[in-house]
Protein backbone atom coordinates (compact mmCIF):
# COMPACT_ATOMS: atom_id res chain seq x y z
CA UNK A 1 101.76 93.60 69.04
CA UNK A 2 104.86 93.95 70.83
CA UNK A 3 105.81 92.85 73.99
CA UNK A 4 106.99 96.67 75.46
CA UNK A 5 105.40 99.39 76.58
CA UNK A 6 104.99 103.01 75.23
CA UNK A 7 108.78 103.77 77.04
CA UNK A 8 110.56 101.24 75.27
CA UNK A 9 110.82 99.13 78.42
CA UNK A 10 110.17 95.51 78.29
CA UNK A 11 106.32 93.77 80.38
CA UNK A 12 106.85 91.99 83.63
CA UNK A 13 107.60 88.47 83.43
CA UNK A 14 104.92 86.27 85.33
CA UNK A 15 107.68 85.31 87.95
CA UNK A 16 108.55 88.83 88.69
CA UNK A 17 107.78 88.95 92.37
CA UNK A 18 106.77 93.03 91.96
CA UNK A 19 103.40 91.56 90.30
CA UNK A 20 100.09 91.47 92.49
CA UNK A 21 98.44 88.13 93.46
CA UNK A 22 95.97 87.10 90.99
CA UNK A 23 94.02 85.08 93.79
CA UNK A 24 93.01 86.48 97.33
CA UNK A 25 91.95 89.98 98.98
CA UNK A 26 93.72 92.75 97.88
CA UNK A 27 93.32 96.15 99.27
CA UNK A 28 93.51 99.22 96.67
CA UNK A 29 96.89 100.91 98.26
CA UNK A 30 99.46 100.14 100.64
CA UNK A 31 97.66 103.27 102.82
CA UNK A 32 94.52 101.17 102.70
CA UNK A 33 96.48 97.95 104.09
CA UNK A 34 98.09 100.23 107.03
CA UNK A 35 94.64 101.33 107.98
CA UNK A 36 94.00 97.12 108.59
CA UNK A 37 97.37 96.83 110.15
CA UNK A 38 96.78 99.47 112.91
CA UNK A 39 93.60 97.92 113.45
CA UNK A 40 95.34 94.43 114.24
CA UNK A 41 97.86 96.52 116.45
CA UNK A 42 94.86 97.87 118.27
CA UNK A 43 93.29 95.22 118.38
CA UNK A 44 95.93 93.13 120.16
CA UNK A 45 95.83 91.99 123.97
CA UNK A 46 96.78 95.11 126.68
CA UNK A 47 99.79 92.68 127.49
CA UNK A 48 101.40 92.30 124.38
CA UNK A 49 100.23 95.44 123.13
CA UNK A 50 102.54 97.04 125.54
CA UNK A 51 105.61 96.03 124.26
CA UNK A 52 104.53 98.25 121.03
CA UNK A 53 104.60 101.56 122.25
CA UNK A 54 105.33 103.37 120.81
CA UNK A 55 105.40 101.24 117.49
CA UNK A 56 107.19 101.85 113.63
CA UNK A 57 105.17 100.22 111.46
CA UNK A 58 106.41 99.41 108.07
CA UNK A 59 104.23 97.75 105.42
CA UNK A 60 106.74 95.79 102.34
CA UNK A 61 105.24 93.58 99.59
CA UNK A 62 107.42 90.73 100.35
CA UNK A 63 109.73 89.57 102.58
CA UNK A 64 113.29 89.54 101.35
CA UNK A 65 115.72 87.21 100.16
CA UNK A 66 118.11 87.52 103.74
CA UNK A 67 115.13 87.97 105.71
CA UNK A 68 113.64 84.99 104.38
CA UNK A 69 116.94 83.03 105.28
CA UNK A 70 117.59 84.70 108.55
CA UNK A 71 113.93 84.43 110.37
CA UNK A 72 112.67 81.18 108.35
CA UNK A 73 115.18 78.48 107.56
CA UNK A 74 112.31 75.85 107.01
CA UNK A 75 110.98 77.63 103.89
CA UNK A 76 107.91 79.22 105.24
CA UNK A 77 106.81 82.90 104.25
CA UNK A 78 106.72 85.14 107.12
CA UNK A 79 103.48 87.02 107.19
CA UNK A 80 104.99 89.33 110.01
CA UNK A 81 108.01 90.55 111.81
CA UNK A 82 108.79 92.18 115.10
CA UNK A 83 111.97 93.97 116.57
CA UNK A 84 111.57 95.30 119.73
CA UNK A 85 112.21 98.72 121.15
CA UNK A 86 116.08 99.17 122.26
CA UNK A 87 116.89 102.02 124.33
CA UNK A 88 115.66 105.03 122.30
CA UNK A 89 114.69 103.00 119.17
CA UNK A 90 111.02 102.50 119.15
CA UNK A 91 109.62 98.52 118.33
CA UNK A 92 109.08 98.27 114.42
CA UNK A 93 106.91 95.84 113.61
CA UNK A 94 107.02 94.43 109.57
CA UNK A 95 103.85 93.29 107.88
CA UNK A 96 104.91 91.36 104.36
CA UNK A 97 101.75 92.34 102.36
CA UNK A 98 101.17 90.30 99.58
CA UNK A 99 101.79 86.48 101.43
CA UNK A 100 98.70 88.06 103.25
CA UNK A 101 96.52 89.10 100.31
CA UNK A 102 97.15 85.46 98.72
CA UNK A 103 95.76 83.30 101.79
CA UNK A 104 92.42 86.00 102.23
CA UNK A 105 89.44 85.44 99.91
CA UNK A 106 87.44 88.39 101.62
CA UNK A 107 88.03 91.52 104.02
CA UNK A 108 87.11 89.80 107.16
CA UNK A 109 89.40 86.69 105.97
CA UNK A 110 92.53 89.49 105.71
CA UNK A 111 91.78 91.11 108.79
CA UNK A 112 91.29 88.21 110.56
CA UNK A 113 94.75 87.08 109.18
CA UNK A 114 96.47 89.98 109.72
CA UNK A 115 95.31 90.39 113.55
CA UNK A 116 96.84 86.81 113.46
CA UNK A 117 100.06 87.27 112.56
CA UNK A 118 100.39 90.44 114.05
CA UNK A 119 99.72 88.48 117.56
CA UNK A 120 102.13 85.33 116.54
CA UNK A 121 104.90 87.92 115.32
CA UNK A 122 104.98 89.95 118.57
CA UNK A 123 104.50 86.33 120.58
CA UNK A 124 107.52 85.16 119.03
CA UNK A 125 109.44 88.25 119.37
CA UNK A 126 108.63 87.97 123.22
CA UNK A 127 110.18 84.15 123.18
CA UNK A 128 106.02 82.99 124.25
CA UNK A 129 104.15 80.40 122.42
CA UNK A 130 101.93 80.94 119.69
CA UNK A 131 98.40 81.86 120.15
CA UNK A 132 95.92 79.28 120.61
């Protein structure tokens, strides 16, 4: 059996970061994973809430490379990202998908999670401490 596909085109190595978590929740789509992430928005406190609106929100797999330099120089995955709204430029808030998936084992676990970091991401944005 060869290792390509019907296009000629060589399989995924098992390091290739566009592959899915094997462990943890995974929703079907990206669409499906918004739904949970507007949720967590809605969900949030009336306070901090209000520095999201009106809010972008942007779903990626994973966080990249600069990112990962720029917002975490001790090596940890962000889950989440904030910029706030400047002038006529509406807040965008970044949710990095699959570091999410891989630390839920069920639904409630990932939307637990996700209304977690959605609340420490907009916290730090804000310069206030993390949740308790």
């Amino acid at each position: 059996m060869s290792n390509r596909d019907r296009r000629g085109r060589g399989t995924r190595a098992d390091n290739d970061l566009r592959h899915r978590p094997t462990d943890g929740f995974r929703t079907a789509s990206t669409a499906r994973f918004l739904v949970l992430v507007r949720g967590a928005v809605a969900a949030l406190p009336g306070d901090l809430r209000a520095h999201l609106d009106p809010v972008e929100l942007v779903v990626t797999d994973v966080p990249s490379r600069r990112s990962l330099e720029e917002v975490r120089p001790s090596g940890d995955v962000p889950l989440a990202r904030v910029g706030l709204a400047r002038d006529d430029t509406p807040a965008r808030l970044t949710v990095h998908r699959r570091p999410i998936e891989l630390r839920a084992s069920t639904r409630e676990e990932l939307q637990g999670l996700l209304g977690q970091a959605v609340e420490d991401a907009v916290r730090e944005a804000l310069g206030l401490g993390p949740s308790s």
